[in-house]
C-alpha atoms as a PDB file:
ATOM      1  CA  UNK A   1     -26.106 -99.230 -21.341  1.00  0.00           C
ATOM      2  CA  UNK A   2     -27.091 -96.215 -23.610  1.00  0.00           C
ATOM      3  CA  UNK A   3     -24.499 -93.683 -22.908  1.00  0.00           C
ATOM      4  CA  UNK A   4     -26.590 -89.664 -22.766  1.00  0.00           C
ATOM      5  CA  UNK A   5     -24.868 -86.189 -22.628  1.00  0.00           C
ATOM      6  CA  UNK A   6     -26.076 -85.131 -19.163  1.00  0.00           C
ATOM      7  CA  UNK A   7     -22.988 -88.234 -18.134  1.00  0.00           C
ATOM      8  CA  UNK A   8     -20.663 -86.952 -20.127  1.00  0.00           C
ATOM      9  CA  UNK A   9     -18.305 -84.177 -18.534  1.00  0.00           C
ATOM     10  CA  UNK A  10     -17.848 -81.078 -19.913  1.00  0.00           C
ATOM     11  CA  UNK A  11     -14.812 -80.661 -21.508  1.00  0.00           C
ATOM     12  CA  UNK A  12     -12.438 -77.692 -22.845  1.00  0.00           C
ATOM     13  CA  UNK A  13     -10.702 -77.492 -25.883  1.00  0.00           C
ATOM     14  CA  UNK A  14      -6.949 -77.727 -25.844  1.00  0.00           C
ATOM     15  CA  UNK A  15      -5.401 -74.357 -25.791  1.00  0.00           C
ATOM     16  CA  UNK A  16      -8.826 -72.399 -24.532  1.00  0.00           C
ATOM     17  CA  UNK A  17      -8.630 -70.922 -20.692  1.00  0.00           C
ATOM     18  CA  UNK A  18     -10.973 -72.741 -18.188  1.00  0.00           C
ATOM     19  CA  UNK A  19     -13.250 -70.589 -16.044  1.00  0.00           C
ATOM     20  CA  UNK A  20     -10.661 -70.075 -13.015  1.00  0.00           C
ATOM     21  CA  UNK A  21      -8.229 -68.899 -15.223  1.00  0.00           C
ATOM     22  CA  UNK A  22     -10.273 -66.084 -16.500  1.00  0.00           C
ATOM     23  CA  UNK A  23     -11.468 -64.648 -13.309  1.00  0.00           C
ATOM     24  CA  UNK A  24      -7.561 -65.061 -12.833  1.00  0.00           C
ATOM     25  CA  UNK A  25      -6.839 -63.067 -15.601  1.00  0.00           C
ATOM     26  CA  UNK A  26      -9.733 -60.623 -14.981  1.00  0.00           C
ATOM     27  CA  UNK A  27      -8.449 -60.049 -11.298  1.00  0.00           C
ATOM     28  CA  UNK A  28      -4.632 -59.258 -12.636  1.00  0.00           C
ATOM     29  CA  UNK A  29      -6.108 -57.078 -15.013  1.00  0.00           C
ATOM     30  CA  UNK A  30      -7.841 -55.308 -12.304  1.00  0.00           C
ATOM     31  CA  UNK A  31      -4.826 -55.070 -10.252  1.00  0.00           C
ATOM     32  CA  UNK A  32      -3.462 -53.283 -13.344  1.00  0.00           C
ATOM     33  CA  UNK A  33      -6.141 -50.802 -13.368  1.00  0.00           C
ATOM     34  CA  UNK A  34      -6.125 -50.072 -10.151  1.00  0.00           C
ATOM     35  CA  UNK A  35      -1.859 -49.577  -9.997  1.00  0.00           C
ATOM     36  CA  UNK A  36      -2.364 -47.575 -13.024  1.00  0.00           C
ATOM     37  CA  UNK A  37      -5.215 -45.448 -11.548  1.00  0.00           C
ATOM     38  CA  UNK A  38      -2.842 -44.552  -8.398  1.00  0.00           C
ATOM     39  CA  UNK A  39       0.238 -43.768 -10.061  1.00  0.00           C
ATOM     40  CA  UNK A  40      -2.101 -41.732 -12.541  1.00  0.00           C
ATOM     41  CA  UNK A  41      -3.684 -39.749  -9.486  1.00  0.00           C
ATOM     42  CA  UNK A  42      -0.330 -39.426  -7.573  1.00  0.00           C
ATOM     43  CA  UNK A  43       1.401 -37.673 -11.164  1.00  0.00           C
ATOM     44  CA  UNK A  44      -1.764 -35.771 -11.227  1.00  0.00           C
ATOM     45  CA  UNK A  45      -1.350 -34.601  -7.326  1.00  0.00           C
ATOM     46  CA  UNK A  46       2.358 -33.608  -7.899  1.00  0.00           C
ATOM     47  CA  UNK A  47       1.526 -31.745 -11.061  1.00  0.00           C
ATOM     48  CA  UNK A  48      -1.183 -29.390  -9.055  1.00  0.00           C
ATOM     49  CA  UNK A  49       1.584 -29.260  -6.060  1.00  0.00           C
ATOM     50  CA  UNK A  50       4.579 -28.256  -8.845  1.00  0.00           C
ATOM     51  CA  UNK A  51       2.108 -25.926 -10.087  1.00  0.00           C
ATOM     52  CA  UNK A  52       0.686 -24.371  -7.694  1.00  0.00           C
ATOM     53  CA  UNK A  53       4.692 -23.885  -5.946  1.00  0.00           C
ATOM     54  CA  UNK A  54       5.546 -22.232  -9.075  1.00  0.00           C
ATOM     55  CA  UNK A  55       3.021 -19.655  -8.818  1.00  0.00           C
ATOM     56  CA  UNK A  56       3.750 -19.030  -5.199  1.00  0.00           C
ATOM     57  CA  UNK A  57       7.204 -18.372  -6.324  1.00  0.00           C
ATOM     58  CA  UNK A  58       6.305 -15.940  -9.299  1.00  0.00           C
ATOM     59  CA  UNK A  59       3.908 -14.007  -6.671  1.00  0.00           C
ATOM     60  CA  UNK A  60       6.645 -14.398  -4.225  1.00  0.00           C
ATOM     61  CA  UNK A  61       8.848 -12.663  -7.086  1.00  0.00           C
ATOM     62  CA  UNK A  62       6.771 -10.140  -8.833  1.00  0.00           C
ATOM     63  CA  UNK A  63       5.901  -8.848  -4.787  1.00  0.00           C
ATOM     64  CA  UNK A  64       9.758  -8.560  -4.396  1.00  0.00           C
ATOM     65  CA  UNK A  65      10.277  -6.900  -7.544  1.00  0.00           C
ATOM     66  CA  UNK A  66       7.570  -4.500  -6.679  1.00  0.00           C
ATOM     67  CA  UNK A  67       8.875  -3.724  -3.429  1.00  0.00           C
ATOM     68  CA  UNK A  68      12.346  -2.745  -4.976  1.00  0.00           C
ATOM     69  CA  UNK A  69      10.677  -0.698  -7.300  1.00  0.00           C
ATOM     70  CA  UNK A  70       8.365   0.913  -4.649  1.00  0.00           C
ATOM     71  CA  UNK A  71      11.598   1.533  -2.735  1.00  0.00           C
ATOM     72  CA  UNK A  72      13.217   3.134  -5.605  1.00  0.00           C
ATOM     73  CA  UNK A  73      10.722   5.798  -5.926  1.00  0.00           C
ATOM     74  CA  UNK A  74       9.918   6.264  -2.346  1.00  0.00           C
ATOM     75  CA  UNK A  75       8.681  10.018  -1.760  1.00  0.00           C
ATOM     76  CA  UNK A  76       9.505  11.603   1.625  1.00  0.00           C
ATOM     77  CA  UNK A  77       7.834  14.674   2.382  1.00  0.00           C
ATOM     78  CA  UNK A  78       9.408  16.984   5.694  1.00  0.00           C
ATOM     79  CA  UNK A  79       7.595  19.486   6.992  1.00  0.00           C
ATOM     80  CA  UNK A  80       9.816  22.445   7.926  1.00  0.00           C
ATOM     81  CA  UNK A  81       9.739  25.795  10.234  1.00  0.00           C
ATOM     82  CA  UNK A  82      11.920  28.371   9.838  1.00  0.00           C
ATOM     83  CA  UNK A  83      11.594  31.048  12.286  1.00  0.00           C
ATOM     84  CA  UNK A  84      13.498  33.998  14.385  1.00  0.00           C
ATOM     85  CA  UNK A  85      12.529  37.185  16.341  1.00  0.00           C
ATOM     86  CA  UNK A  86      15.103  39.774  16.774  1.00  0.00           C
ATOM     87  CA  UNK A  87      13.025  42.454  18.518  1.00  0.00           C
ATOM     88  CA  UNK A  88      12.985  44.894  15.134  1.00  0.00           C
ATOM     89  CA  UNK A  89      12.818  42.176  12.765  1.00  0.00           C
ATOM     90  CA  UNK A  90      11.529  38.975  12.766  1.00  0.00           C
ATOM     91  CA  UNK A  91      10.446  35.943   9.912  1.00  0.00           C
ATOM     92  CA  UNK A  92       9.040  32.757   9.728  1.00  0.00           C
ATOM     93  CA  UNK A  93       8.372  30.467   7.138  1.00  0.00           C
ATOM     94  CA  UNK A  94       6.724  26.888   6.113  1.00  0.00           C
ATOM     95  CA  UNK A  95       7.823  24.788   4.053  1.00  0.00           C
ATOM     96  CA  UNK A  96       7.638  20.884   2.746  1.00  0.00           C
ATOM     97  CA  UNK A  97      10.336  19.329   1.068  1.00  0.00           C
ATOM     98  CA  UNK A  98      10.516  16.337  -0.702  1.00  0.00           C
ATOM     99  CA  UNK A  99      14.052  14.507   0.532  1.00  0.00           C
ATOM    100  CA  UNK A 100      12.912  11.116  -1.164  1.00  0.00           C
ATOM    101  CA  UNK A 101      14.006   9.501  -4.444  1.00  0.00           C
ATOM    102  CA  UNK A 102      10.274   9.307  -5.917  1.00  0.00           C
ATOM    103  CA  UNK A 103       7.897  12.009  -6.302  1.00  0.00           C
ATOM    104  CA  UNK A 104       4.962  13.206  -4.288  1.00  0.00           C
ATOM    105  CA  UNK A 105       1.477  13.272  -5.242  1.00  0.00           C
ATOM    106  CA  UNK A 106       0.119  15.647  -2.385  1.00  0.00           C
ATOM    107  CA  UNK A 107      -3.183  14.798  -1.664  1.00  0.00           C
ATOM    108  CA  UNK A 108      -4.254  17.158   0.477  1.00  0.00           C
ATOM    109  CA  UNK A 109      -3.622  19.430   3.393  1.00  0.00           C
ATOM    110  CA  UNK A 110      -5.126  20.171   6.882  1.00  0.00           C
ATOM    111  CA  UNK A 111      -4.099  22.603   9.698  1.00  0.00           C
ATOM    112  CA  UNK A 112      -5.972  22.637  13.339  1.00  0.00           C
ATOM    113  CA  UNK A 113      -5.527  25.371  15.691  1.00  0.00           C
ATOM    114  CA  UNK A 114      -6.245  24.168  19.022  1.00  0.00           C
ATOM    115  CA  UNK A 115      -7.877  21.658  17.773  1.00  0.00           C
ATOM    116  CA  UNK A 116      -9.956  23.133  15.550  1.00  0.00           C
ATOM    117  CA  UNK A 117     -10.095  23.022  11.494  1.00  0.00           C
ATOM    118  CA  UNK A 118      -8.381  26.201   9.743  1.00  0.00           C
ATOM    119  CA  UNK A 119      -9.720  26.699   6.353  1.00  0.00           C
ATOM    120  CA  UNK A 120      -6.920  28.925   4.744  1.00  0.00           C
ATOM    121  CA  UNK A 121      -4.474  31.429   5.625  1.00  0.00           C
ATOM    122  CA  UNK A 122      -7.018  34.189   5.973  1.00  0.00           C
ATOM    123  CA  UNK A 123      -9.122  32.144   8.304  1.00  0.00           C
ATOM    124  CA  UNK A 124      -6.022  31.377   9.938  1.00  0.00           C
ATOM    125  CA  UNK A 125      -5.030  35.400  10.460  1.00  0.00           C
ATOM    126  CA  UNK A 126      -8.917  35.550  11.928  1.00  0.00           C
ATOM    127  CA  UNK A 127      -8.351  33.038  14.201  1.00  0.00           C
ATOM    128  CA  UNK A 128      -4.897  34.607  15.417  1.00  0.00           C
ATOM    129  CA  UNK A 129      -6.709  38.096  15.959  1.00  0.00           C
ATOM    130  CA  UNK A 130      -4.440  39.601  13.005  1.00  0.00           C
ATOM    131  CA  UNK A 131      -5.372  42.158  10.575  1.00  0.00           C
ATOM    132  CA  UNK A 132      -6.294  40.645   7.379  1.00  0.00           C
ATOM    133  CA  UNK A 133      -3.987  42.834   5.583  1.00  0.00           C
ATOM    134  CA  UNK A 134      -1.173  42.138   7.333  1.00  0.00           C
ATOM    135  CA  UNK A 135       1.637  41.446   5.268  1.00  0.00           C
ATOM    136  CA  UNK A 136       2.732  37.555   4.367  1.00  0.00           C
ATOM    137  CA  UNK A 137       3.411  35.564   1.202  1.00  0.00           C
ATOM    138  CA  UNK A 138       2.023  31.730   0.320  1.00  0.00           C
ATOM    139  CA  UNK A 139       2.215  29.158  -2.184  1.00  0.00           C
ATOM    140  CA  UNK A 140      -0.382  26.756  -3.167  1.00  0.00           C
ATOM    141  CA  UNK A 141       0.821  23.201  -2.324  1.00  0.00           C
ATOM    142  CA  UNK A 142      -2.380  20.972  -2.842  1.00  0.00           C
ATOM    143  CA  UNK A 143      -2.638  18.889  -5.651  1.00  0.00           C
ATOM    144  CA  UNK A 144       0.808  19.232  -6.734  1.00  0.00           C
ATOM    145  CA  UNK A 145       3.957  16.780  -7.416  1.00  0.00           C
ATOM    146  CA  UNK A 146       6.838  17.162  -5.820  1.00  0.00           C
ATOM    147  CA  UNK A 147      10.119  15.902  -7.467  1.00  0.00           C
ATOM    148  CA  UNK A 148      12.704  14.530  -5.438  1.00  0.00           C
ATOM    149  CA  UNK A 149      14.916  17.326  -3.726  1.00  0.00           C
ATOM    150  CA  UNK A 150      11.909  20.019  -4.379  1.00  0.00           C
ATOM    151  CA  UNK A 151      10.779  22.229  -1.642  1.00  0.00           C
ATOM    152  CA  UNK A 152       7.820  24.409  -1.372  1.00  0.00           C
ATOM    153  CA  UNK A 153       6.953  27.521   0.866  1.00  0.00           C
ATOM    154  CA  UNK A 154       3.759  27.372   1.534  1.00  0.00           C
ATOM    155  CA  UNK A 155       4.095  30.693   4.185  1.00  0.00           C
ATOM    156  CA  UNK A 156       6.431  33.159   5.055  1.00  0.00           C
ATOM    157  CA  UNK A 157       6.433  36.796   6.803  1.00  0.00           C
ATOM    158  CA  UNK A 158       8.526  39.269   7.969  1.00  0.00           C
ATOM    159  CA  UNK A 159       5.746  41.600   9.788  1.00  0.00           C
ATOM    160  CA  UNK A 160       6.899  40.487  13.114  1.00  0.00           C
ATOM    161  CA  UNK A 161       3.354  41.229  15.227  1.00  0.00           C
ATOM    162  CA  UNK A 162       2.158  38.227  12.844  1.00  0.00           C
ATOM    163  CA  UNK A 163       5.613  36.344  13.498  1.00  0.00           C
ATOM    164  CA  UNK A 164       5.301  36.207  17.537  1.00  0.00           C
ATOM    165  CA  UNK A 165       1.577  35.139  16.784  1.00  0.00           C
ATOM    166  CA  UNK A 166       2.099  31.899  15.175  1.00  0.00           C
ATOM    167  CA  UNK A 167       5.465  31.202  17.286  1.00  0.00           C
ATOM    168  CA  UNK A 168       2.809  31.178  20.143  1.00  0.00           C
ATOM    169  CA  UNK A 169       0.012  29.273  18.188  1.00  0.00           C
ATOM    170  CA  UNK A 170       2.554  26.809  16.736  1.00  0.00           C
ATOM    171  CA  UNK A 171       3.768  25.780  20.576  1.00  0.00           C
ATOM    172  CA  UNK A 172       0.366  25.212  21.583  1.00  0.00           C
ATOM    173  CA  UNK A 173      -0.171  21.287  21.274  1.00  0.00           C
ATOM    174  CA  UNK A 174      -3.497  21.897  19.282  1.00  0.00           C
ATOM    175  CA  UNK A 175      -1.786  23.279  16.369  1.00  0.00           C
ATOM    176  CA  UNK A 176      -0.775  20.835  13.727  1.00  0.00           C
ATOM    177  CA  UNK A 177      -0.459  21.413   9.776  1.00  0.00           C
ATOM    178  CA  UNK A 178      -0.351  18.306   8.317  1.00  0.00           C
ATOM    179  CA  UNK A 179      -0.097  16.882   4.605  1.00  0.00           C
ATOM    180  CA  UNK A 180      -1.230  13.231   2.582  1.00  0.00           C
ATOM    181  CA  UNK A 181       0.622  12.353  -0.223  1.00  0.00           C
ATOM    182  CA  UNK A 182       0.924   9.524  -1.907  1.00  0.00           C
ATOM    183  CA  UNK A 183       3.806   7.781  -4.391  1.00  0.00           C
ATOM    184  CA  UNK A 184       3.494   6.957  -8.017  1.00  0.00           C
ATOM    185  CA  UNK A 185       1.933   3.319  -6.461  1.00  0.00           C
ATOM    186  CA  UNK A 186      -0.439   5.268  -4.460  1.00  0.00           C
ATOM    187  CA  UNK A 187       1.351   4.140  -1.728  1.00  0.00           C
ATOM    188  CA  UNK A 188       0.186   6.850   1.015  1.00  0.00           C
ATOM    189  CA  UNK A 189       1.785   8.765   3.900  1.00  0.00           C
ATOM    190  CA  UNK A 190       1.159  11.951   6.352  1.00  0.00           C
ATOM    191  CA  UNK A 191       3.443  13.945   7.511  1.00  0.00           C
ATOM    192  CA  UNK A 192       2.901  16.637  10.069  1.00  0.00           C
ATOM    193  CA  UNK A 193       4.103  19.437  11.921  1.00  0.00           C
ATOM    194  CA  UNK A 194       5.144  19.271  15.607  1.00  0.00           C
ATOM    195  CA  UNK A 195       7.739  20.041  18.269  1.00  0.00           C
ATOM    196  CA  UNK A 196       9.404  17.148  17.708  1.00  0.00           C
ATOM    197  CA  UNK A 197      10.151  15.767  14.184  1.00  0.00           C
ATOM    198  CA  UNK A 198       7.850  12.586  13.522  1.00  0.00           C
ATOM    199  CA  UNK A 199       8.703  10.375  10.031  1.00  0.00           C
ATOM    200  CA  UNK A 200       5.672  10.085   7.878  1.00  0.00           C
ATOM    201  CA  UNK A 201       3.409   7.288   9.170  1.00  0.00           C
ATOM    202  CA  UNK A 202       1.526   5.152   6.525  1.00  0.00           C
ATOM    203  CA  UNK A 203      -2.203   5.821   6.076  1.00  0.00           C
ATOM    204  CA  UNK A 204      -4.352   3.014   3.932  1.00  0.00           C
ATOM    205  CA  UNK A 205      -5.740   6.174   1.753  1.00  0.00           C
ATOM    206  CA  UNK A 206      -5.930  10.074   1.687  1.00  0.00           C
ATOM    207  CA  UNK A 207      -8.755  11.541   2.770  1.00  0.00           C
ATOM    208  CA  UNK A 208     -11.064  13.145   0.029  1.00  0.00           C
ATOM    209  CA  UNK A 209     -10.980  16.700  -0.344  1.00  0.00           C
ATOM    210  CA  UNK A 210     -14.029  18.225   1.970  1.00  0.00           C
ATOM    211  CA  UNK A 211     -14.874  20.449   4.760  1.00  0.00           C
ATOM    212  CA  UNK A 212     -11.854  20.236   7.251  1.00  0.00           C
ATOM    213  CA  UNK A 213      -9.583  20.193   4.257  1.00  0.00           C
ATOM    214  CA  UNK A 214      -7.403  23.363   4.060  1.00  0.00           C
ATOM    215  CA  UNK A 215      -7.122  25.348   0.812  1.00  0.00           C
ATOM    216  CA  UNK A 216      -3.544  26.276   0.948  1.00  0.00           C
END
């Protein structure tokens, strides 16, 4: 019987991997990949997550720095009234003094008389019915840096018609004289005038100088 090669089986060479054990082979090598592939994306995940702690904790640091350093040259502007009325003589003055450990930038400056906008001191004799000549000193405040421990009159008289005047206008809730300034940060506050002694609030920004403002 003639023997053909469609009945002989195939065979493989001695040494040579058979067709199971590659797809064997190809599936460990897969298993590889894919082991290596998640232990690449999890180093990958906790690189981003180291990273992106150790910038939180150099803004965390460079905002705490700042803040010690804001706080090391914090201005702190008072406003002050001096004032008596002894029948024959009589003063007043007003004055802002810096009692912070950073200097001032004043901003600007605004005084209301019940309720209304004063533009300077004259304006401010008109609107008190005084004489414009009557007799008073003032310093210009606006614009200026204060050092820490520096104080600046911005009014003061002895002529005691003009005295009794602005006691009355000053008890009058209406009347305010207020002042922005700002720290070497630009860090802003306002301080103002009153009855009873307020601490500077915070204000996001000064306003720009304008009508309303008051040259003083």
């Amino acid at each position: 019987m003639p023997v053909t090669n469609d009945s002989i089986p195939p065979t493989t060479p001695p040494g040579e991997p058979t067709g199971a054990d590659a797809l064997a082979a190809l599936a460990r090598t897969e298993q590889r990949m894919v082991r290596l592939t998640f232990w690449q994306t999890l180093l990958s995940v906790a690189g981003a997550l180291i990273a992106i702690l150790a910038l939180f904790a150099t803004l965390r640091e460079s905002n705490e720095v700042r803040r010690q350093t804001a706080a090391a040259v914090w201005p702190y502007i008072q406003v002050q009234m001096n004032d008596f009325d002894l029948g024959d003589t009589a003063a007043l003055s007003l004055s802002f003094t810096n009692t912070g450990v950073g200097p001032a930038k004043v901003r600007s400056l605004r005084m209301t008389l019940d309720g209304e906008p004063v533009p300077d001191w004259p304006g401010l004799l008109t609107r008190l019915d005084q004489p414009a000549d009557s007799p008073y000193g003032r310093d210009f405040i606006s614009q200026r840096v204060l050092a820490p421990g520096e104080s600046v009159t911005v009014f003061q008289t002895q002529h005691p018609p003009l005295v009794r005047a602005l006691q009355a206008a000053i008890r009058r809730p209406g009347t305010v004289l207020s002042m922005c300034y700002c720290s070497i940060f630009d860090e802003c506050w306002q301080a103002e005038s009153g009855p009873v002694p307020e601490d500077p609030r915070p204000v996001a920004a000064c306003p720009a100088d304008g009508p309303g403002q008051f040259q003083g």
